[in-house]
PDB file of N, CA and C in Angstrom:
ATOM      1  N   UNK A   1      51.741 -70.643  12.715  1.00  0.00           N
ATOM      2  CA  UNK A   1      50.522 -70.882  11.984  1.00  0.00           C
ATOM      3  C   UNK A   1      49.495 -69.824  12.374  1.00  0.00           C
ATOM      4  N   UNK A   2      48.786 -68.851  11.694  1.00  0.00           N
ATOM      5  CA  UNK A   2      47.934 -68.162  11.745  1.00  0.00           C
ATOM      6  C   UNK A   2      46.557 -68.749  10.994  1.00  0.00           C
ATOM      7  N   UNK A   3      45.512 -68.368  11.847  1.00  0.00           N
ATOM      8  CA  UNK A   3      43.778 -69.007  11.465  1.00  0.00           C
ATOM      9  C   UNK A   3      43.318 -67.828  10.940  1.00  0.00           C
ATOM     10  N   UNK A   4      43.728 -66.999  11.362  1.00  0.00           N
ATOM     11  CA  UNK A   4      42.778 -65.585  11.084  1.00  0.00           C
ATOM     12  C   UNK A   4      43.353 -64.074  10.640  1.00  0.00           C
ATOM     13  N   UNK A   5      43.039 -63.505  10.079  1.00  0.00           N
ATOM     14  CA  UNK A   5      44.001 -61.904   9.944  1.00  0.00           C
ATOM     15  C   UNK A   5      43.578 -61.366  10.591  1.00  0.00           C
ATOM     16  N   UNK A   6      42.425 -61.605  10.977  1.00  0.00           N
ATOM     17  CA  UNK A   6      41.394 -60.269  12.378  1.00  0.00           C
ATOM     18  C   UNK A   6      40.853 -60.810  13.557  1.00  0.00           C
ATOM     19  N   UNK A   7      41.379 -61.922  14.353  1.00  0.00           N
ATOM     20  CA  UNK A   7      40.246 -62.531  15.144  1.00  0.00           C
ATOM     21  C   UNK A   7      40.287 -61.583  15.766  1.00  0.00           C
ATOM     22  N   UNK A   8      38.562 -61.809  15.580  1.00  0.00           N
ATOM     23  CA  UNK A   8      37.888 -60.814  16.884  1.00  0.00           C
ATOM     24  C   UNK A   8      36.586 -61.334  17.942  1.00  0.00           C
ATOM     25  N   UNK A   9      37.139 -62.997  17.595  1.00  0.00           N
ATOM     26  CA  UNK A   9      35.617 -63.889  18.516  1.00  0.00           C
ATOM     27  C   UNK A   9      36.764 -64.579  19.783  1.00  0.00           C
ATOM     28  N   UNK A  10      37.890 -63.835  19.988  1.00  0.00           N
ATOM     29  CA  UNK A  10      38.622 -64.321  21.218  1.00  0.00           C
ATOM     30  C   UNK A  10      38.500 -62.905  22.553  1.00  0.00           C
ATOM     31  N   UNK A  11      38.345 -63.215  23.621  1.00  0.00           N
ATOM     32  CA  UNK A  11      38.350 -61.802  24.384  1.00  0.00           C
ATOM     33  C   UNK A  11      38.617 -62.950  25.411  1.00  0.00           C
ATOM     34  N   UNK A  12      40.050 -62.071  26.489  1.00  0.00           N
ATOM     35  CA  UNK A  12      40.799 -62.397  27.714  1.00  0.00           C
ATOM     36  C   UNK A  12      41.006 -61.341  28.346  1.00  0.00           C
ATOM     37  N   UNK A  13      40.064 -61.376  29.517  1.00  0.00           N
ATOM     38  CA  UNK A  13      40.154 -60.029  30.591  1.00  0.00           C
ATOM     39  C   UNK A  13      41.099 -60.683  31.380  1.00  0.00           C
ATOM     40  N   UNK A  14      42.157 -59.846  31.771  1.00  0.00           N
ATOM     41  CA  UNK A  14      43.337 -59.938  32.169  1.00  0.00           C
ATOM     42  C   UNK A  14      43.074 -60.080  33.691  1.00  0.00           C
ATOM     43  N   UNK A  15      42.498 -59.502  33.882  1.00  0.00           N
ATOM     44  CA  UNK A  15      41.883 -59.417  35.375  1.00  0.00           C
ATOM     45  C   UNK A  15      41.400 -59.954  35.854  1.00  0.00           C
ATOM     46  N   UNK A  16      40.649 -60.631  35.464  1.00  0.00           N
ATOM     47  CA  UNK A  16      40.019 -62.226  35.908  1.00  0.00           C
ATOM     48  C   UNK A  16      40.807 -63.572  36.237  1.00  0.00           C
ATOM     49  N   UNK A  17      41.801 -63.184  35.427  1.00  0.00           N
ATOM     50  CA  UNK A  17      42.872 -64.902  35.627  1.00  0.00           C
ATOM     51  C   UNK A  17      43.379 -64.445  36.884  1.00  0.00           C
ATOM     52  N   UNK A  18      43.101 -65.922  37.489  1.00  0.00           N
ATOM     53  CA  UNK A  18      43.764 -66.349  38.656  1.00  0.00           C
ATOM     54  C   UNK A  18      45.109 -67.451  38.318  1.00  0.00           C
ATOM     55  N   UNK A  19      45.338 -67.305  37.602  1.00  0.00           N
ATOM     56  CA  UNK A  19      46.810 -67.830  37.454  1.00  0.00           C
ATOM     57  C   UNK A  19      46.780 -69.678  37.254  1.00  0.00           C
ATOM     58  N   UNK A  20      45.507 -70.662  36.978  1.00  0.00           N
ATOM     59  CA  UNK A  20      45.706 -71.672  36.930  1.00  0.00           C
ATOM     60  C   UNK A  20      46.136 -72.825  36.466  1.00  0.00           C
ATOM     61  N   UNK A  21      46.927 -71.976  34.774  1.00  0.00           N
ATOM     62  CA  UNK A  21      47.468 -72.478  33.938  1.00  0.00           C
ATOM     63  C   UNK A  21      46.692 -73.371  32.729  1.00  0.00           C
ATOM     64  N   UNK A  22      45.239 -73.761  32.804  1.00  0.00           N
ATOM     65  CA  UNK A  22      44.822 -74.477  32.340  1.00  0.00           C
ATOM     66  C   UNK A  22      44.613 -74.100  30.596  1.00  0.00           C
ATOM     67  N   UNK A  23      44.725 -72.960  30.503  1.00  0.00           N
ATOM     68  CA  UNK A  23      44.572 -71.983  28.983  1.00  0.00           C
ATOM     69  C   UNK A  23      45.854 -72.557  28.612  1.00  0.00           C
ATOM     70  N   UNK A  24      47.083 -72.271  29.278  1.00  0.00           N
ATOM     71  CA  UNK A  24      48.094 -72.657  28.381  1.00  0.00           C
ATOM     72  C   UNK A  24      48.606 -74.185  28.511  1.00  0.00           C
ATOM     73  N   UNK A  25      47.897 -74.879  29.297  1.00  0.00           N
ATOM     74  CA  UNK A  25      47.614 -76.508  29.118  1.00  0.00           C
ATOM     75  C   UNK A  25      46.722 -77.358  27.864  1.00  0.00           C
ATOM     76  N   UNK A  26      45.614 -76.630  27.871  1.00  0.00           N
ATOM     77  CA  UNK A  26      44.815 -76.822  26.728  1.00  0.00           C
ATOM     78  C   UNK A  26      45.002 -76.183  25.066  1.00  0.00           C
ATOM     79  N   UNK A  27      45.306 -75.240  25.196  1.00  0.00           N
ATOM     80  CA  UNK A  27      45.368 -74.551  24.137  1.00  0.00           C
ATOM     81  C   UNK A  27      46.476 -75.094  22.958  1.00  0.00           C
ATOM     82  N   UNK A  28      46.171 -75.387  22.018  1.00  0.00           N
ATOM     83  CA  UNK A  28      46.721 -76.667  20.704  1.00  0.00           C
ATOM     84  C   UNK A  28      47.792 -75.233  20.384  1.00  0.00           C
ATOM     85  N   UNK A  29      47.845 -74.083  19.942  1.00  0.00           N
ATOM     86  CA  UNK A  29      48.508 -73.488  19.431  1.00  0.00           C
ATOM     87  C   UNK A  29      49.347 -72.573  20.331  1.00  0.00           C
ATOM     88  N   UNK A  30      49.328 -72.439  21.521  1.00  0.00           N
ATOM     89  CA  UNK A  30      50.256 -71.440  22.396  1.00  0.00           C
ATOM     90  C   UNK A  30      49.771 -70.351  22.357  1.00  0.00           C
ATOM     91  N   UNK A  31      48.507 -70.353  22.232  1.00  0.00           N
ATOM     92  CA  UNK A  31      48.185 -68.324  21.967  1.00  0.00           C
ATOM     93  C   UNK A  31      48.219 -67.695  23.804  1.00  0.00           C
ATOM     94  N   UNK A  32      48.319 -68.423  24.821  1.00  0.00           N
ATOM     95  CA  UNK A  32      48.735 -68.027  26.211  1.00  0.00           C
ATOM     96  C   UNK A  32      49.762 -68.392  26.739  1.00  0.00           C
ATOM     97  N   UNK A  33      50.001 -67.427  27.588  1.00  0.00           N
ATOM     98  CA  UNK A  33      51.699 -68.243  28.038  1.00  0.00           C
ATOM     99  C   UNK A  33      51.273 -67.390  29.517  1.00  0.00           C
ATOM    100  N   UNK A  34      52.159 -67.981  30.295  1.00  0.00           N
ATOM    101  CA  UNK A  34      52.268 -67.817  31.452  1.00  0.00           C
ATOM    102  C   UNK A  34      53.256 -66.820  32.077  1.00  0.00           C
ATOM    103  N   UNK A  35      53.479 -65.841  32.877  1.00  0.00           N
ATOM    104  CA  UNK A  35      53.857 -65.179  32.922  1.00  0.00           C
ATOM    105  C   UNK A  35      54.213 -64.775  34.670  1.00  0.00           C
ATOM    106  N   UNK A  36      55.077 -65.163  35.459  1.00  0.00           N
ATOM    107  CA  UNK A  36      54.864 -64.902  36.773  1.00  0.00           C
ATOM    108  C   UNK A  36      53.200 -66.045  37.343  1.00  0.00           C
ATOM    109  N   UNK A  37      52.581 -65.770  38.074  1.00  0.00           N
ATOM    110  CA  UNK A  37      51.177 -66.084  38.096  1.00  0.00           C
ATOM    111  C   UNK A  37      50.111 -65.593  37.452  1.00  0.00           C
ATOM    112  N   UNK A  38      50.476 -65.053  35.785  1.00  0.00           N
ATOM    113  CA  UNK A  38      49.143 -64.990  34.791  1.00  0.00           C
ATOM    114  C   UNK A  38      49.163 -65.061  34.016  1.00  0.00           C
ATOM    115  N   UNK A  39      48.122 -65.379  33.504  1.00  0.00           N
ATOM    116  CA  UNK A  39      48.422 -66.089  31.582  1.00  0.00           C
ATOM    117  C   UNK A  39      48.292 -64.711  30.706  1.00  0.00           C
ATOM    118  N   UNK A  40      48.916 -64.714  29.792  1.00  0.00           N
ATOM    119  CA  UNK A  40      48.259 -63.899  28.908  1.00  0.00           C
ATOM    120  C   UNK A  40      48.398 -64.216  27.284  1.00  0.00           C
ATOM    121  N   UNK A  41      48.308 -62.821  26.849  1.00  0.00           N
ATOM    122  CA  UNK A  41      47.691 -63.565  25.036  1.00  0.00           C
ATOM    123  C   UNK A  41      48.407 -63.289  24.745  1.00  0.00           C
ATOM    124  N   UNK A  42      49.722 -64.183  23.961  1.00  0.00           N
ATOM    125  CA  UNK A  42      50.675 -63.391  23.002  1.00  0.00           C
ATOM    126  C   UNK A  42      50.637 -64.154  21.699  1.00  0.00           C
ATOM    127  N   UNK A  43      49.799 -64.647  21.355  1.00  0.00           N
ATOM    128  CA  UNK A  43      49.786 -65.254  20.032  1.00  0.00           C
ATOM    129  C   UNK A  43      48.311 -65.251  19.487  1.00  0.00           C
ATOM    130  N   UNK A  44      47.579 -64.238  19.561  1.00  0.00           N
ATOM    131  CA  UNK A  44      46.274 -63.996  19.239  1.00  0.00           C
ATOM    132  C   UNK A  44      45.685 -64.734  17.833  1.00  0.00           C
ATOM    133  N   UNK A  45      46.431 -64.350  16.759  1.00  0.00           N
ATOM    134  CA  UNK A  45      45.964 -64.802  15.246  1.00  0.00           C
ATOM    135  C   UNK A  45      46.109 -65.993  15.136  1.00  0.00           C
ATOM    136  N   UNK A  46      47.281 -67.026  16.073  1.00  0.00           N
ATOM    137  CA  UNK A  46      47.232 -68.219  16.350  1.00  0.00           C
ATOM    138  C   UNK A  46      45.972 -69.225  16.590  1.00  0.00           C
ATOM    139  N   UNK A  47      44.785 -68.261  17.216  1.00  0.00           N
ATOM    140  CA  UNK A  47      44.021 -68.957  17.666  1.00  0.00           C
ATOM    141  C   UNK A  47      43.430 -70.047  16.684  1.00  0.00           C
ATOM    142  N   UNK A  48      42.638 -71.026  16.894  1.00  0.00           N
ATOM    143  CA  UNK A  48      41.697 -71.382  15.657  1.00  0.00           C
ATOM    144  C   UNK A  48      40.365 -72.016  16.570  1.00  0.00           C
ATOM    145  N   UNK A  49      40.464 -70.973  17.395  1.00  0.00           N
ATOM    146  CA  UNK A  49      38.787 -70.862  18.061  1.00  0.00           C
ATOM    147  C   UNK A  49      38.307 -72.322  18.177  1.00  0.00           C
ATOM    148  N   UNK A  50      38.693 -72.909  19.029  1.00  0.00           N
ATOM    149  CA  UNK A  50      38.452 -74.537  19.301  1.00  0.00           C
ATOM    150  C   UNK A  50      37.710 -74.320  20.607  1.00  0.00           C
ATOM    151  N   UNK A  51      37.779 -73.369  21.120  1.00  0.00           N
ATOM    152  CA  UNK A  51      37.432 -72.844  22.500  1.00  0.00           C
ATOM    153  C   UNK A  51      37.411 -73.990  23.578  1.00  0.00           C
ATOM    154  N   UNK A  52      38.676 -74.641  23.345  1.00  0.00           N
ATOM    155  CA  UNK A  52      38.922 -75.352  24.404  1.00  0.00           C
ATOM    156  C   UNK A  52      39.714 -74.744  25.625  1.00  0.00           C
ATOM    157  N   UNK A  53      40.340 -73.390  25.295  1.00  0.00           N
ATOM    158  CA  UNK A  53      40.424 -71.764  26.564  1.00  0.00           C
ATOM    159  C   UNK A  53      39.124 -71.988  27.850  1.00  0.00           C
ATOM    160  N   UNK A  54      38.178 -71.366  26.630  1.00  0.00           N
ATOM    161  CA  UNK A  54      37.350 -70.911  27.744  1.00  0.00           C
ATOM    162  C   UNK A  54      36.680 -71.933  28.186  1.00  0.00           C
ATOM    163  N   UNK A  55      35.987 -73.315  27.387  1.00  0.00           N
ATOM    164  CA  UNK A  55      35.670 -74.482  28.811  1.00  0.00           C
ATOM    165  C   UNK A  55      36.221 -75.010  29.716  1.00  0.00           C
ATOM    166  N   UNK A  56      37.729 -74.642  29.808  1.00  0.00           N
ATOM    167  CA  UNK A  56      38.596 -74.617  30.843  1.00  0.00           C
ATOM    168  C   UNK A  56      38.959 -73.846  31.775  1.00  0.00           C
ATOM    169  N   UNK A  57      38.137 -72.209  31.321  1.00  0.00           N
ATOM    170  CA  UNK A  57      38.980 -71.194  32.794  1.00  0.00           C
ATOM    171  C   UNK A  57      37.919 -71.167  33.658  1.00  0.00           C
ATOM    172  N   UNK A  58      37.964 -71.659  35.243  1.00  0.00           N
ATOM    173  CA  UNK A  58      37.296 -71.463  35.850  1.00  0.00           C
ATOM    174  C   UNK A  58      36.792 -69.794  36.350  1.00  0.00           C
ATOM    175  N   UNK A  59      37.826 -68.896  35.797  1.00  0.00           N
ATOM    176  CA  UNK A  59      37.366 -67.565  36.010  1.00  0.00           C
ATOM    177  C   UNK A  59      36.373 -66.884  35.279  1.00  0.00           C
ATOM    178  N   UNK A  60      36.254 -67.475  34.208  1.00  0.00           N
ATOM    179  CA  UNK A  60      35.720 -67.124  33.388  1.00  0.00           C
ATOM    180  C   UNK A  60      36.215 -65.810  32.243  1.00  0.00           C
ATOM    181  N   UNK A  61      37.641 -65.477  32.487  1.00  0.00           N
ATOM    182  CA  UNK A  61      38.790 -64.806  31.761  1.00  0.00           C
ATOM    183  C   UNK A  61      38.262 -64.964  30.671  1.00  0.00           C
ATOM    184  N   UNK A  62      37.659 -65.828  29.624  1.00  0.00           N
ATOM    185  CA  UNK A  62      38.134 -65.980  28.450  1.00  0.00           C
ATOM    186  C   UNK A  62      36.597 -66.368  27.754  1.00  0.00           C
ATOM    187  N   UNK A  63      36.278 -65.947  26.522  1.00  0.00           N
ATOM    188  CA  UNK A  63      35.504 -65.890  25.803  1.00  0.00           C
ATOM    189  C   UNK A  63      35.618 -66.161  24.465  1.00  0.00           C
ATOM    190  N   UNK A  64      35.003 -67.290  23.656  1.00  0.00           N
ATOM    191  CA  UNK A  64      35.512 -67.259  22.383  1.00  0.00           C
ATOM    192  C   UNK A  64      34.251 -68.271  21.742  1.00  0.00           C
ATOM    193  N   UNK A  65      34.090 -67.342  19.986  1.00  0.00           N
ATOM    194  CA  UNK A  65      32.990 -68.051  19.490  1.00  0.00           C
ATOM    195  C   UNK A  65      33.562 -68.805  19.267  1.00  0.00           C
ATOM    196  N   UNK A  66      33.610 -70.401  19.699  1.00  0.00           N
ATOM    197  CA  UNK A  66      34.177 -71.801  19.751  1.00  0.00           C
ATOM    198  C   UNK A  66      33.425 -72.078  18.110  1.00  0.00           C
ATOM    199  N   UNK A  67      34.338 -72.811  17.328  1.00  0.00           N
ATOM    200  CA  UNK A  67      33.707 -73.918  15.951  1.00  0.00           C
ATOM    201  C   UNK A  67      34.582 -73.502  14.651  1.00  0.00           C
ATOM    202  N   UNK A  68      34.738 -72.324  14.516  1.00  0.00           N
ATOM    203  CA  UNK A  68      35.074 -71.545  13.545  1.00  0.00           C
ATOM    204  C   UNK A  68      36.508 -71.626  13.159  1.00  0.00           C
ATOM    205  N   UNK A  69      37.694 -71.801  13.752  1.00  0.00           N
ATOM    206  CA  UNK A  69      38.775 -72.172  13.212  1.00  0.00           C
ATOM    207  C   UNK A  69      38.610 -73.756  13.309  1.00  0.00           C
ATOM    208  N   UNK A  70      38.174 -74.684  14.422  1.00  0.00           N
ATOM    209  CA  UNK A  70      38.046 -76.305  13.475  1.00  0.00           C
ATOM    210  C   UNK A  70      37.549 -76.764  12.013  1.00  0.00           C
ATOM    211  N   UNK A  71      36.652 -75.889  12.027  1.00  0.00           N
ATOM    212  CA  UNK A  71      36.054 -75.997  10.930  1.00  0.00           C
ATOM    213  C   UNK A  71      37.102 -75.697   9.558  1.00  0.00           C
ATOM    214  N   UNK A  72      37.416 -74.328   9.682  1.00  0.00           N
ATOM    215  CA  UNK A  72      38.204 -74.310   8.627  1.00  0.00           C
ATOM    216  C   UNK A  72      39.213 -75.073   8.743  1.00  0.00           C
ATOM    217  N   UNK A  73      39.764 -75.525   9.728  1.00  0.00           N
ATOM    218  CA  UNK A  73      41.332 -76.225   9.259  1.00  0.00           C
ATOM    219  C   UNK A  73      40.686 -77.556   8.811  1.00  0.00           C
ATOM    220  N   UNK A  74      39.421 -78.096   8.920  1.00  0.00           N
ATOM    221  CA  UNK A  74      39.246 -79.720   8.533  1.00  0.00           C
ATOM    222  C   UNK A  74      38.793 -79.470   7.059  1.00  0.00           C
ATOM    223  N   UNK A  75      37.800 -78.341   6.543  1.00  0.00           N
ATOM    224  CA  UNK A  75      37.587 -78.015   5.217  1.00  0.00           C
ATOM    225  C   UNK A  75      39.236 -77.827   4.307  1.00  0.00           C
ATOM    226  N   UNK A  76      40.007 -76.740   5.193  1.00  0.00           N
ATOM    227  CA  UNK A  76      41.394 -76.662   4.052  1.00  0.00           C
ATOM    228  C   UNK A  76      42.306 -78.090   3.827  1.00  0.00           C
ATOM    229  N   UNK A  77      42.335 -79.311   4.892  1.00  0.00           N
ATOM    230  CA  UNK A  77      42.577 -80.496   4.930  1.00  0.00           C
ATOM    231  C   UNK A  77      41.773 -81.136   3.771  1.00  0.00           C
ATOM    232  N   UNK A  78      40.669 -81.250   3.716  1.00  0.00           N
ATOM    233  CA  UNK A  78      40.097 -81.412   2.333  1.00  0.00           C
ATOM    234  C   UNK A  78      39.876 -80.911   1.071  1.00  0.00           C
ATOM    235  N   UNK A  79      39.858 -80.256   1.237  1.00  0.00           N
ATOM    236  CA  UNK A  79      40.347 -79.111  -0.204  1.00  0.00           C
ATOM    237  C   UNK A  79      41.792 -79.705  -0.655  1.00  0.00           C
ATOM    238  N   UNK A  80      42.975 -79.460   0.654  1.00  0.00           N
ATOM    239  CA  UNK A  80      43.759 -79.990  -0.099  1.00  0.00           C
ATOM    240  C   UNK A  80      44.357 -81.482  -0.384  1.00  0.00           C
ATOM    241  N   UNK A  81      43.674 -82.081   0.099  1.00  0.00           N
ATOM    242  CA  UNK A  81      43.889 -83.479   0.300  1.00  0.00           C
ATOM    243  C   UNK A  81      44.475 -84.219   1.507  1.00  0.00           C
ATOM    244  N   UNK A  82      44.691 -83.539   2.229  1.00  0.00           N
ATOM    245  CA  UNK A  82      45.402 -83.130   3.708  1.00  0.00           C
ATOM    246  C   UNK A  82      44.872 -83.659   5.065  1.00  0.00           C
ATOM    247  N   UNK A  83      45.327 -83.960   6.132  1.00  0.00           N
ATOM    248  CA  UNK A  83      44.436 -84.109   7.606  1.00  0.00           C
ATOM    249  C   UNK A  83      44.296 -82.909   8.002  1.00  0.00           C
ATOM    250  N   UNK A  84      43.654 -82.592   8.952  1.00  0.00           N
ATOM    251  CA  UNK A  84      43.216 -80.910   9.467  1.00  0.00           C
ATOM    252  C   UNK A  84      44.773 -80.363   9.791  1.00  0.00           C
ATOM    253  N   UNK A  85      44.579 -79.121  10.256  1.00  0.00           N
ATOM    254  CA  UNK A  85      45.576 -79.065  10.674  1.00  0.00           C
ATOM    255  C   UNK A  85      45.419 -78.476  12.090  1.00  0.00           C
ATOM    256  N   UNK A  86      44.603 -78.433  13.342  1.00  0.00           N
ATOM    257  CA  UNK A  86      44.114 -78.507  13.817  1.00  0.00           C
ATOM    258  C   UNK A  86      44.326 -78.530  15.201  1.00  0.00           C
ATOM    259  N   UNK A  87      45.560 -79.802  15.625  1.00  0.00           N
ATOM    260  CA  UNK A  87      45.917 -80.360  16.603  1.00  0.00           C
ATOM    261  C   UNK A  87      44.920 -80.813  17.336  1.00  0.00           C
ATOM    262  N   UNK A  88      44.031 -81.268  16.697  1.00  0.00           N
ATOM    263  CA  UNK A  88      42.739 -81.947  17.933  1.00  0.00           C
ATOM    264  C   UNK A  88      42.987 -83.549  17.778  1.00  0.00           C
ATOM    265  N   UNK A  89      44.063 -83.874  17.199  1.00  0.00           N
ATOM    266  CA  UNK A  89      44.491 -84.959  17.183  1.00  0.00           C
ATOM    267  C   UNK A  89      46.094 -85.172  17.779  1.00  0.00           C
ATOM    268  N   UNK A  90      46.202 -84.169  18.195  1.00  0.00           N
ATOM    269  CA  UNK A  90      47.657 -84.748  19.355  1.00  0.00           C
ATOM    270  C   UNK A  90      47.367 -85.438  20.126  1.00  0.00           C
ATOM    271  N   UNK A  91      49.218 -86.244  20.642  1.00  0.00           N
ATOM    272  CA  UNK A  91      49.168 -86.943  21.668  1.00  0.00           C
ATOM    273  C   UNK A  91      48.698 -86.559  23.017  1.00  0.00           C
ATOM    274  N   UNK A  92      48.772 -85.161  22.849  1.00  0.00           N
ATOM    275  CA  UNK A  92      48.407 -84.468  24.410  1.00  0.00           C
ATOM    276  C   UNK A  92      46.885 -84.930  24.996  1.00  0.00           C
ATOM    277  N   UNK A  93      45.961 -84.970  24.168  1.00  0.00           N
ATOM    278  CA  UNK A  93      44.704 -85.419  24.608  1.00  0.00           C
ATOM    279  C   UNK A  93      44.410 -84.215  24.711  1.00  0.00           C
ATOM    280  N   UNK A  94      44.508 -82.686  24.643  1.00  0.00           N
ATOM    281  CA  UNK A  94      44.407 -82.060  25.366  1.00  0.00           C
ATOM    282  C   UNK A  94      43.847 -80.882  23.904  1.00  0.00           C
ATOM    283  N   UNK A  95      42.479 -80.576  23.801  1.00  0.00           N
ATOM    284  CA  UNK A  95      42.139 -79.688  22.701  1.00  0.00           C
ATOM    285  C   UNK A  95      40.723 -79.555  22.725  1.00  0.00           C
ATOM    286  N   UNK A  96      39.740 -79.490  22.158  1.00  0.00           N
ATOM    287  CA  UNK A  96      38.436 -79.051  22.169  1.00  0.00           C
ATOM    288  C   UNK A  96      37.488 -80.095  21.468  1.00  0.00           C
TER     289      UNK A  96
END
């Protein structure tokens, strides 16, 4: 599932993660994965900017204008008659 053709309101300094996993705990779509002891971005266009990333990295790694992909996935859910598509309604509890 892609939110965006250009996001450009996500930024992850690589250098900052301390390895705590919580990006790829929270994150509804997998845009981080873990790697040895560090996360990184391999699913960027995935995002849908819920910025439930960055109220979670205590490093402060991660930056993102949070609102902007919820929004659209609950508008295209209505448009098409649809629930969001969103994942802020999984079982995980775990989203923005």
């Amino acid at each position: 599932m892609k939110y965006f053709k250009d996001n450009d309101t996500l930024t992850f300094i690589e250098s900052k993660c301390i390895g705590c996993t919580l990006c790829t705990d929270v994150c509804p779509h997998g845009v981080f994965e873990m790697r040895g002891k560090k996360a990184y971005l391999v699913k960027e266009k995935s995002c849908m900017e819920c910025g439930a990333c960055e109220k979670n990295c205590p490093a402060g790694a991660i930056k993102v204008k949070s609102g902007v992909g919820c929004a659209a996935a609950i508008i295209t859910g209505l448009l098409r008659g649809t629930e969001p598509t969103c994942d802020c309604s999984s079982s995980s509890g775990k989203c923005c």
